[in-house]
Protein backbone atom coordinates (compact mmCIF):
# COMPACT_ATOMS: atom_id res chain seq x y z
CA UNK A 1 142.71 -139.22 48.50
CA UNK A 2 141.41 -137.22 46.13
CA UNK A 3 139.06 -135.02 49.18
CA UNK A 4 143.01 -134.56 50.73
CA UNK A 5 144.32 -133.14 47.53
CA UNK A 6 141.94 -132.20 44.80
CA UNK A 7 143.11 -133.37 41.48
CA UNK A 8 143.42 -130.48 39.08
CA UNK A 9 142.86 -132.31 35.84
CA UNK A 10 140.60 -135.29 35.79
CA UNK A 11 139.84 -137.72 32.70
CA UNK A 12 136.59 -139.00 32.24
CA UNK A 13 135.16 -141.47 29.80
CA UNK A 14 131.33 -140.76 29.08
CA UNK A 15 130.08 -144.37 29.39
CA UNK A 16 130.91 -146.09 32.40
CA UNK A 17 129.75 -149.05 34.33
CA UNK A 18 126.82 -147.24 37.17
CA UNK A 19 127.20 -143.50 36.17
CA UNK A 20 128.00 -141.60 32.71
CA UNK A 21 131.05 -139.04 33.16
CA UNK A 22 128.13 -136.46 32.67
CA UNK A 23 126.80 -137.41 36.45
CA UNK A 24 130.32 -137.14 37.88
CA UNK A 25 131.14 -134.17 36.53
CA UNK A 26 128.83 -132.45 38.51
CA UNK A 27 130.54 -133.42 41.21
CA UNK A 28 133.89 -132.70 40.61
CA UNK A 29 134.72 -129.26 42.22
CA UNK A 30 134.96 -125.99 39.72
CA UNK A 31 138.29 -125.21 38.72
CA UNK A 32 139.30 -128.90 37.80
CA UNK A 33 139.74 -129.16 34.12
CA UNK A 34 137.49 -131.88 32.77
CA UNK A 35 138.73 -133.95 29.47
CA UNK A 36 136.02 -136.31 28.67
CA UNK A 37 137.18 -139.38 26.85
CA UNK A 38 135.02 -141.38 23.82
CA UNK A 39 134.35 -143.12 21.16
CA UNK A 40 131.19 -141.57 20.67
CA UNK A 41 131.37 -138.19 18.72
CA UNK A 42 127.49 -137.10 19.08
CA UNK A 43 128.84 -136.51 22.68
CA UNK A 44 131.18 -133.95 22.15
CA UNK A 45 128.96 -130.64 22.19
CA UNK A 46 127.66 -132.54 25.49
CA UNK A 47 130.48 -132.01 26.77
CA UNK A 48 131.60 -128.96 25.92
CA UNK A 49 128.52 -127.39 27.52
CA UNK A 50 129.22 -129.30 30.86
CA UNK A 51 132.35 -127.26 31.07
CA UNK A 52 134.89 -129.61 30.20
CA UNK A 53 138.43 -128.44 29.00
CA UNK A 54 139.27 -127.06 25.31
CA UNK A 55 142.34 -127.08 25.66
């Protein structure tokens, strides 16, 4: 579904059962807002430097 119509925002927790949300983010196309979710604040500039959203 999503390969039919690319999501344009997509919400990502960083610790996930197989795969962090930092090794599908790099496969989420450019020009889809990321919002990573945690609990985990030593994550955050993480993050932020693999382009997910600010706003």
């Amino acid at each position: 579904m999503a390969r039919l119509s690319p999501p344009t925002v997509v919400f990502l927790d960083i610790r996930m059962p197989g795969a962090s949300g930092f090794d599908l983010v790099e496969k989420i196309p450019s020009g889809t807002r990321v919002v990573f979710v945690t609990a985990y604040s030593e994550y955050a500039l993480r993050a932020f430097e693999a382009n997910a959203s600010t706003t």
